[in-house]
Protein backbone atom coordinates (compact mmCIF):
# COMPACT_ATOMS: atom_id res chain seq x y z
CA UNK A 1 5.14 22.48 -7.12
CA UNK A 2 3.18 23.28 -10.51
CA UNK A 3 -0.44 23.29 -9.70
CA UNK A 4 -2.37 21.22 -12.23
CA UNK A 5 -5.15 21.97 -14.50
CA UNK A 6 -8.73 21.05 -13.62
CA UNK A 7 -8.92 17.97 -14.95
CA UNK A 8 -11.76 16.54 -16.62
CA UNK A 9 -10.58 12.90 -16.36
CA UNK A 10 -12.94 10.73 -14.41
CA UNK A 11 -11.65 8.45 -11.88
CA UNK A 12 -14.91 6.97 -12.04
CA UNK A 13 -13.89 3.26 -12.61
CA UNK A 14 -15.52 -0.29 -11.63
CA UNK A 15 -12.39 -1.37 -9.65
CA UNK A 16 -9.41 -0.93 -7.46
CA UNK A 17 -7.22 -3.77 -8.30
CA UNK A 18 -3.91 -2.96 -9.49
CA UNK A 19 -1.65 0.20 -9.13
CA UNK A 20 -0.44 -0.96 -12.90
CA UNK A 21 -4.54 -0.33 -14.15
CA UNK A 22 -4.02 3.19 -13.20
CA UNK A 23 -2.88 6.17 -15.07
CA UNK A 24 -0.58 8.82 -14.07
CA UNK A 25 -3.38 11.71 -13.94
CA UNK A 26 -5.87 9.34 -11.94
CA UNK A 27 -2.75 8.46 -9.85
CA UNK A 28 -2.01 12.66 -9.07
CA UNK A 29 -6.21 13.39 -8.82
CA UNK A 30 -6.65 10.26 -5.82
CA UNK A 31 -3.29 11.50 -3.98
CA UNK A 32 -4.28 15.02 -4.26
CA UNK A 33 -7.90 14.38 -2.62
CA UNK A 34 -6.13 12.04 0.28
CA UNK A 35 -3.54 14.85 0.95
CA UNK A 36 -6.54 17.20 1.42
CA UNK A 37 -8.08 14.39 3.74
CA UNK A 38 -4.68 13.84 5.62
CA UNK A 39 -4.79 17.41 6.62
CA UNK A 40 -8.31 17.36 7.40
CA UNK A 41 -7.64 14.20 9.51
CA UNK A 42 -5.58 15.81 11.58
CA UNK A 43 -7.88 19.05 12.23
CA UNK A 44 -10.32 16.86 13.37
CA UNK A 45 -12.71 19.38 11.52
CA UNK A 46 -16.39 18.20 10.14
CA UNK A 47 -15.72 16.22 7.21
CA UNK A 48 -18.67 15.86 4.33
CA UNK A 49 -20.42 12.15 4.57
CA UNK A 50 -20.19 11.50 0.79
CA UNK A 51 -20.50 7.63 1.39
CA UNK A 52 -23.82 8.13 3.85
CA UNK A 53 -26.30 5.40 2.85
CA UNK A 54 -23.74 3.02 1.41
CA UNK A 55 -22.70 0.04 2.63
CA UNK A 56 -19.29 -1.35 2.81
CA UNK A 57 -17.91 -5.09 3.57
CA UNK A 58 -14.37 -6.14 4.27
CA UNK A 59 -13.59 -9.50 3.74
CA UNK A 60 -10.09 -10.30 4.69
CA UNK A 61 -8.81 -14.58 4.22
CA UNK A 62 -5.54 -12.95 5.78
CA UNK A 63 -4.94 -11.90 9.29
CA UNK A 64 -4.93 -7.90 9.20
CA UNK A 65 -4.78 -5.09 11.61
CA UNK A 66 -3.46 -1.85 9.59
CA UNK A 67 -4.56 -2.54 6.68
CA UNK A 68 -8.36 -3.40 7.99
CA UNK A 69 -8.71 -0.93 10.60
CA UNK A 70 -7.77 1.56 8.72
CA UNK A 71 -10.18 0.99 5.79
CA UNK A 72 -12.93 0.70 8.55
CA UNK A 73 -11.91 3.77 10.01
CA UNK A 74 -12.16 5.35 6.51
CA UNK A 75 -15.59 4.25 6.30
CA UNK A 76 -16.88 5.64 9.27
CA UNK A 77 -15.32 8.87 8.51
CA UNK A 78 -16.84 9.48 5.24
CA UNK A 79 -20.82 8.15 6.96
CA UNK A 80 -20.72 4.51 5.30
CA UNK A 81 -22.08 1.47 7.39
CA UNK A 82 -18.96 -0.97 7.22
CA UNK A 83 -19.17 -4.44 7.94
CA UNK A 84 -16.16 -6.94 8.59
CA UNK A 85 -16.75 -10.98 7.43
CA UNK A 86 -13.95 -12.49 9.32
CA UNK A 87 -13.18 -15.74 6.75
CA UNK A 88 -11.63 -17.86 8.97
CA UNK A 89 -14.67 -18.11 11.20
CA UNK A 90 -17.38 -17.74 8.55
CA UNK A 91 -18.37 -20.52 6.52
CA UNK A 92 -15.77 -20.09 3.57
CA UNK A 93 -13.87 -22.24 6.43
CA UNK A 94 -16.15 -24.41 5.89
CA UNK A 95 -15.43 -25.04 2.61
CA UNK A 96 -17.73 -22.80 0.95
CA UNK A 97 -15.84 -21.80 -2.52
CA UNK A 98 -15.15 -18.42 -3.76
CA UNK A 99 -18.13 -18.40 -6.05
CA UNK A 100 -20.66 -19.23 -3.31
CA UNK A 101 -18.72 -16.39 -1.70
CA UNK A 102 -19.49 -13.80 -4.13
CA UNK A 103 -23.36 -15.23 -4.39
CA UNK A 104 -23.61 -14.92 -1.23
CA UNK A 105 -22.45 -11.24 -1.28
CA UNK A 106 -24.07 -10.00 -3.93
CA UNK A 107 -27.20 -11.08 -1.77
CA UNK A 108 -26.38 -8.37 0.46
CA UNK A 109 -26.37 -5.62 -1.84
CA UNK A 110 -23.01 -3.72 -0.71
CA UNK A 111 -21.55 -1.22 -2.56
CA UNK A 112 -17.60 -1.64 -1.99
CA UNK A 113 -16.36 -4.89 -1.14
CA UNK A 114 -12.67 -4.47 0.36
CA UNK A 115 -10.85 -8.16 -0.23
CA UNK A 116 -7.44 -9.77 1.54
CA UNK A 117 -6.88 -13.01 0.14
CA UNK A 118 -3.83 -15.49 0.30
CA UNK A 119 -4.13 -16.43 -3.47
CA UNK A 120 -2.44 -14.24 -6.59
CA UNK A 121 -5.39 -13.21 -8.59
CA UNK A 122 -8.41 -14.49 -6.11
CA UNK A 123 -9.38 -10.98 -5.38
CA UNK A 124 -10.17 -10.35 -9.45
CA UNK A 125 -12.25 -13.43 -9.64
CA UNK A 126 -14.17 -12.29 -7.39
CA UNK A 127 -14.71 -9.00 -8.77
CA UNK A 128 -15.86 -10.69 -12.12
CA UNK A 129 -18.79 -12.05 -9.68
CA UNK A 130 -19.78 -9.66 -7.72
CA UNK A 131 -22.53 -6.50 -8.40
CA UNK A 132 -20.47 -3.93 -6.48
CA UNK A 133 -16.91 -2.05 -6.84
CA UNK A 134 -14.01 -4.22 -5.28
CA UNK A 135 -10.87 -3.05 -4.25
CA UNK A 136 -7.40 -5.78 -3.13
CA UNK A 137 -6.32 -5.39 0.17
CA UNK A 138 -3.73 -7.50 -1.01
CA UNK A 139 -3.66 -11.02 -2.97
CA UNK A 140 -0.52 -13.17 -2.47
CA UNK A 141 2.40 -12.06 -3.99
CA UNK A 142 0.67 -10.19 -6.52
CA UNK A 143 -0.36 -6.48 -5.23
CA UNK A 144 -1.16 -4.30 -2.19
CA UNK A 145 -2.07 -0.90 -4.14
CA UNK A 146 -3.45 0.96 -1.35
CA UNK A 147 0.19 0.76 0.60
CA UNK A 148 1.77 2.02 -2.52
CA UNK A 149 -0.37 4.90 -2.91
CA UNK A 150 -0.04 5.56 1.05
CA UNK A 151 4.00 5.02 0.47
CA UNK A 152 3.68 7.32 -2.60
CA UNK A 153 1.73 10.11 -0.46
CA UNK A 154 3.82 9.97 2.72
CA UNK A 155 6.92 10.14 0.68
CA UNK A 156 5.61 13.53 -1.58
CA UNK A 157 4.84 14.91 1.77
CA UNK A 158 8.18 14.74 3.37
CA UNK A 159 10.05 15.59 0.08
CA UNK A 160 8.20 17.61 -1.65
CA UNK A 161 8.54 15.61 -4.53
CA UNK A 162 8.47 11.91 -5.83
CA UNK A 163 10.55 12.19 -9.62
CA UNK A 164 13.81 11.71 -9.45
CA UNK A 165 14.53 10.07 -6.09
CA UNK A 166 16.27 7.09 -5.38
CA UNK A 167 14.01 4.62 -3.63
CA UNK A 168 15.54 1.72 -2.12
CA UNK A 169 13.12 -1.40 -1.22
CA UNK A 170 15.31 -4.22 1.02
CA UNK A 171 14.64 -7.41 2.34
CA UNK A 172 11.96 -10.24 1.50
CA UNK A 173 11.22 -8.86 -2.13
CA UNK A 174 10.47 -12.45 -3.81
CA UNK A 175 7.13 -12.89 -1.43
CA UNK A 176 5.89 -9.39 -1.17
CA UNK A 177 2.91 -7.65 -3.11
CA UNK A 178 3.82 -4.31 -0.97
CA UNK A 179 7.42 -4.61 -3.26
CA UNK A 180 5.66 -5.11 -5.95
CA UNK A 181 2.94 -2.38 -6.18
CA UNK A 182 5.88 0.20 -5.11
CA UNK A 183 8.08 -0.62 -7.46
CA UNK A 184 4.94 -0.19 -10.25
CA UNK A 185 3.53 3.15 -8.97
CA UNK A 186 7.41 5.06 -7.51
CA UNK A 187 8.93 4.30 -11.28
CA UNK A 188 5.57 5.46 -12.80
CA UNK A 189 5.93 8.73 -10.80
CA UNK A 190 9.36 8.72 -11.86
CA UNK A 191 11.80 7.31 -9.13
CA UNK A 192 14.47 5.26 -9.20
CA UNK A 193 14.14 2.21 -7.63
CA UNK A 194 16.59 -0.29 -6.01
CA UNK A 195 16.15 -3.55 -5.22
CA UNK A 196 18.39 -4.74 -1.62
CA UNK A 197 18.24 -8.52 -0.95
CA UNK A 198 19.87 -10.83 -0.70
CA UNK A 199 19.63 -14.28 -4.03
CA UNK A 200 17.13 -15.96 -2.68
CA UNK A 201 14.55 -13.19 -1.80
CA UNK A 202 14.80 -11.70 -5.23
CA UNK A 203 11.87 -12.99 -7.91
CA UNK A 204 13.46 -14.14 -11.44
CA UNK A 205 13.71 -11.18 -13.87
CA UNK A 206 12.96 -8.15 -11.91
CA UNK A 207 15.60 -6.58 -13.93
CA UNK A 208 12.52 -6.30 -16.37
CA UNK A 209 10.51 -3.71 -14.11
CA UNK A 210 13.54 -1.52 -14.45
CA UNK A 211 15.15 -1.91 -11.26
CA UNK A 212 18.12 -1.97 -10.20
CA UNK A 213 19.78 -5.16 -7.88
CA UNK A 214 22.13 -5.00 -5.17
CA UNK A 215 22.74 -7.82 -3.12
CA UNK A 216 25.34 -6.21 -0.85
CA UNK A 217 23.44 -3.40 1.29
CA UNK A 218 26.33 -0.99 1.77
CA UNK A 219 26.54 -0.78 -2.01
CA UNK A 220 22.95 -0.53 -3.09
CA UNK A 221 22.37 2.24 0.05
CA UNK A 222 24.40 4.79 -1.32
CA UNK A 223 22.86 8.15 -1.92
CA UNK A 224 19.27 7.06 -1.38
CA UNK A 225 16.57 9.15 -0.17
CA UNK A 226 14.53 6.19 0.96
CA UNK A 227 15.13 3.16 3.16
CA UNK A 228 11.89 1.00 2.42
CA UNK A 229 12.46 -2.24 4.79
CA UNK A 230 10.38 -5.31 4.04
CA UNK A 231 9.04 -7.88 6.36
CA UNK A 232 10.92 -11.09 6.44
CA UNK A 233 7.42 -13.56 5.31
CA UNK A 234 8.51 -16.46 6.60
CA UNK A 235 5.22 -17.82 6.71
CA UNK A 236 4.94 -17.89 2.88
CA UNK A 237 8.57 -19.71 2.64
CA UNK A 238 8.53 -23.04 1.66
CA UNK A 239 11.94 -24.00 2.22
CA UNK A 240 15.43 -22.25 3.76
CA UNK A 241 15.47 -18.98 1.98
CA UNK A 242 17.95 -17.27 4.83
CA UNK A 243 20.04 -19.34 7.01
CA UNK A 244 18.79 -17.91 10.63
CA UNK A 245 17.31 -14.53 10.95
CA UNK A 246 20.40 -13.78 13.03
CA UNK A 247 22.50 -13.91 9.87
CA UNK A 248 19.62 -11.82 7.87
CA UNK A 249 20.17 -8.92 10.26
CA UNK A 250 23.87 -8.98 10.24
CA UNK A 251 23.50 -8.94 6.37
CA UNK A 252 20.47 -7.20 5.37
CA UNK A 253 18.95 -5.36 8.58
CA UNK A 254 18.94 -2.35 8.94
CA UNK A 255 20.96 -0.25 11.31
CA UNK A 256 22.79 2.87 12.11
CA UNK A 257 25.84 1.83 10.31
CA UNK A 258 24.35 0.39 6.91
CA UNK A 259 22.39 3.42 7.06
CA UNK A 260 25.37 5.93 6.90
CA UNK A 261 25.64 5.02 3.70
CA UNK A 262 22.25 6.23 2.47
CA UNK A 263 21.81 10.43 2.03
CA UNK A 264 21.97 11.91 5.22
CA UNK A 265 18.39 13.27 5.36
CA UNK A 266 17.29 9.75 4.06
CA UNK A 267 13.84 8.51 5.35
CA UNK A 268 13.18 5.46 6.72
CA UNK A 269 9.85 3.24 5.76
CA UNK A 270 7.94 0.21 6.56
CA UNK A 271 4.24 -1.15 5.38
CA UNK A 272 4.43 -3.16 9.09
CA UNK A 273 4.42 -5.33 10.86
CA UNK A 274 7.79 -4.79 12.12
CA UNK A 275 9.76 -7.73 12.81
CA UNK A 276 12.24 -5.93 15.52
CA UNK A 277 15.89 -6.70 15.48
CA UNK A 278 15.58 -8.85 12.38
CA UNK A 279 14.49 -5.99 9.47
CA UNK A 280 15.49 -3.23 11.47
CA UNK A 281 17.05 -2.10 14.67
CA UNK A 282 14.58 -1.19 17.39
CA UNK A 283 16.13 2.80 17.48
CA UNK A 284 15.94 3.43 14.09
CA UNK A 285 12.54 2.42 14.06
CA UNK A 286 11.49 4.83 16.58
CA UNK A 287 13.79 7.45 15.64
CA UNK A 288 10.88 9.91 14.64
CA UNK A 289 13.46 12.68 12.57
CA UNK A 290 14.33 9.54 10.35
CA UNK A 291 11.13 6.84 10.61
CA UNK A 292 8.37 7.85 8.95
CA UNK A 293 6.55 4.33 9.83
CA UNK A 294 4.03 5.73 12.09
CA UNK A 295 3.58 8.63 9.01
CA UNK A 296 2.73 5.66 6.93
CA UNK A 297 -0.49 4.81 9.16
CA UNK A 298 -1.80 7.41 9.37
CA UNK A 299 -1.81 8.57 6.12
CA UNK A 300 -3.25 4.82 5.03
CA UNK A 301 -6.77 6.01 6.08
CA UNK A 302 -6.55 9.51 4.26
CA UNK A 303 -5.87 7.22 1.40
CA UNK A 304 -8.69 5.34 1.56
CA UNK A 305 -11.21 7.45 1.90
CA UNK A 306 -9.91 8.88 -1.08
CA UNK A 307 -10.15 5.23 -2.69
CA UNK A 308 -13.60 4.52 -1.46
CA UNK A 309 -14.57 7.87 -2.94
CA UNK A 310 -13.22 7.20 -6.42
CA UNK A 311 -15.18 4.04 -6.93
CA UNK A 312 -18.93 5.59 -5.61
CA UNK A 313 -18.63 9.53 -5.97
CA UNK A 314 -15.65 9.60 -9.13
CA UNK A 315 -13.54 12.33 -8.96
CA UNK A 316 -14.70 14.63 -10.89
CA UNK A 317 -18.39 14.38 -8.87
CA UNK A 318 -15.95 15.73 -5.55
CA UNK A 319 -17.98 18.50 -4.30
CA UNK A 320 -15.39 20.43 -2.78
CA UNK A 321 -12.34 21.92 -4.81
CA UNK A 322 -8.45 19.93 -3.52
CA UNK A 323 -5.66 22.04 -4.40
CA UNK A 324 -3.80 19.66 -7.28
CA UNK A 325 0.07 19.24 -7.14
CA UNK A 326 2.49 16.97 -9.36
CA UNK A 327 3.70 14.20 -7.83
């Protein structure tokens, strides 16, 4: 790995919305500082409170357990006071609108404002309304950046590299923001991505993000590096988009045979939850010298602290020197 020049570059910016806002050095710079924080994670050593003083609220529309904890988690770790709104019992259930929301916020004075919502675009309203950074936990269909930059990391840590690979993301593409956001950041870092699904769980021209389409899973698996399984969101389908989730697994599940057909040190992913025996056999899952799905949590908080960082210290403010490797 070529070490990288100090970079000047501030990752000082107002938001977190969109993988696609950022560029490749800010991109290398954030995944750099979380891989210093996923080592110090797991040394349990004194890490500096940088966000001591500040105050940070998540507000997720969304149910949430990864995704949530894990930015709380990052909080703590880094000294901020977090705070969760839980929407569905607040009084946006009430009817309050998003606006009121944000007034209502900006009453509070926080400093980071961590946002789930069910709507494409709701989370950069709000920013446009509120007096602190925001960063999307996810907004319908449209992005989940933190997961790709967690994906990105966990996948440069077990291969040493990111350019180059093939990446292969199967199942429920047409509803998922986690597709999305991967597909953005991996072929900005230079993979080659794959698209496994099967017609109907495949958006209209994703040819144009320069992809590549398989709807037979056999085919598209060969010589991939990564397996990427997506969660069958049946709760966003409007309509019969598989005929039983019986057939889906015989079809597009994946399992010990479909996966021979992949590169034999091929990893195996998921952003969770795991629907068992529908996206993916139970053993393959828990196979721990293929799955790196457990990888993928834990790295999710060294990632955001690293995220929660960038938007109140900036980059090049980081006290303490990270070693800086291409990705």
């Amino acid at each position: 790995m070529k070490p990288l020049k100090d970079s000047k570059h501030t990752l000082l910016r107002p938001h977190l919305l969109s993988v696609e806002d950022l560029s490749i050095p800010e991109v290398e710079i954030l995944l750099n500082k979380a891989n210093f924080y996923a080592d110090a994670n797991r040394q349990k050593g004194k890490i500096e409170k940088t966000l001591k003083e500040l105050t940070i609220i998540t507000l997720f529309f969304e149910t949430s357990t990864r995704t949530k904890t894990s930015f709380e988690l990052a909080a703590k770790r880094l000294g901020a006071d977090s705070i969760g709104i839980n929407a569905t019992t607040s009084a946006i259930k009430k009817g309050e609108t998003l606006i009121d929301t944000a007034m209502t916020l900006n009453a509070m004075h926080a400093d980071i404002l961590i946002v789930r919502h069910p709507d494409s675009g709701a989370v950069k309203l709000l920013s446009k309304k509120v007096n602190c950074a925001v960063i999307n936990a996810g907004d319908g269909r449209h992005e989940h950046p933190t997961q790709a930059l967690l994906d990105a990391l966990t996948i440069k840590r077990n291969k040493n590299k990111i350019k180059g690979l093939n990446i292969a993301l199967c199942g429920d593409v047409l509803h998922s923001r986690v597709a999305r956001s991967n597909i953005l950041l991996l072929s900005k870092l230079g993979a080659r991505i794959r698209i496994i699904a099967p017609p109907t769980l495949i958006p209209k021209s994703i040819e144009n993000l320069g992809v590549e389409v398989f709807n037979n899973m056999e085919k598209g698996l060969i010589d991939c590096d990564i397996v990427m399984m997506l969660r069958l969101q049946t709760e966003r389908m409007k309509g019969l988009y598989v005929p039983s989730t019986r057939e889906y697994f015989k079809f597009f599940g994946l399992d010990h045979k479909k996966l021979k057909n992949a590169k034999k040190d091929a990893l195996i992913m998921h952003p969770g939850p795991i629907n068992r025996g529908i996206e993916i056999d139970s053993a393959l899952a828990d196979n721990l010298d293929r799955s790196v799905i457990h990888q993928q949590v834990e790295i999710g908080v060294a990632v955001r602290m690293a995220c929660l960082e960038m938007l109140t210290v900036g980059i090049d403010k980081w006290k303490k020197h990270i070693s800086m490797q291409k990705f």
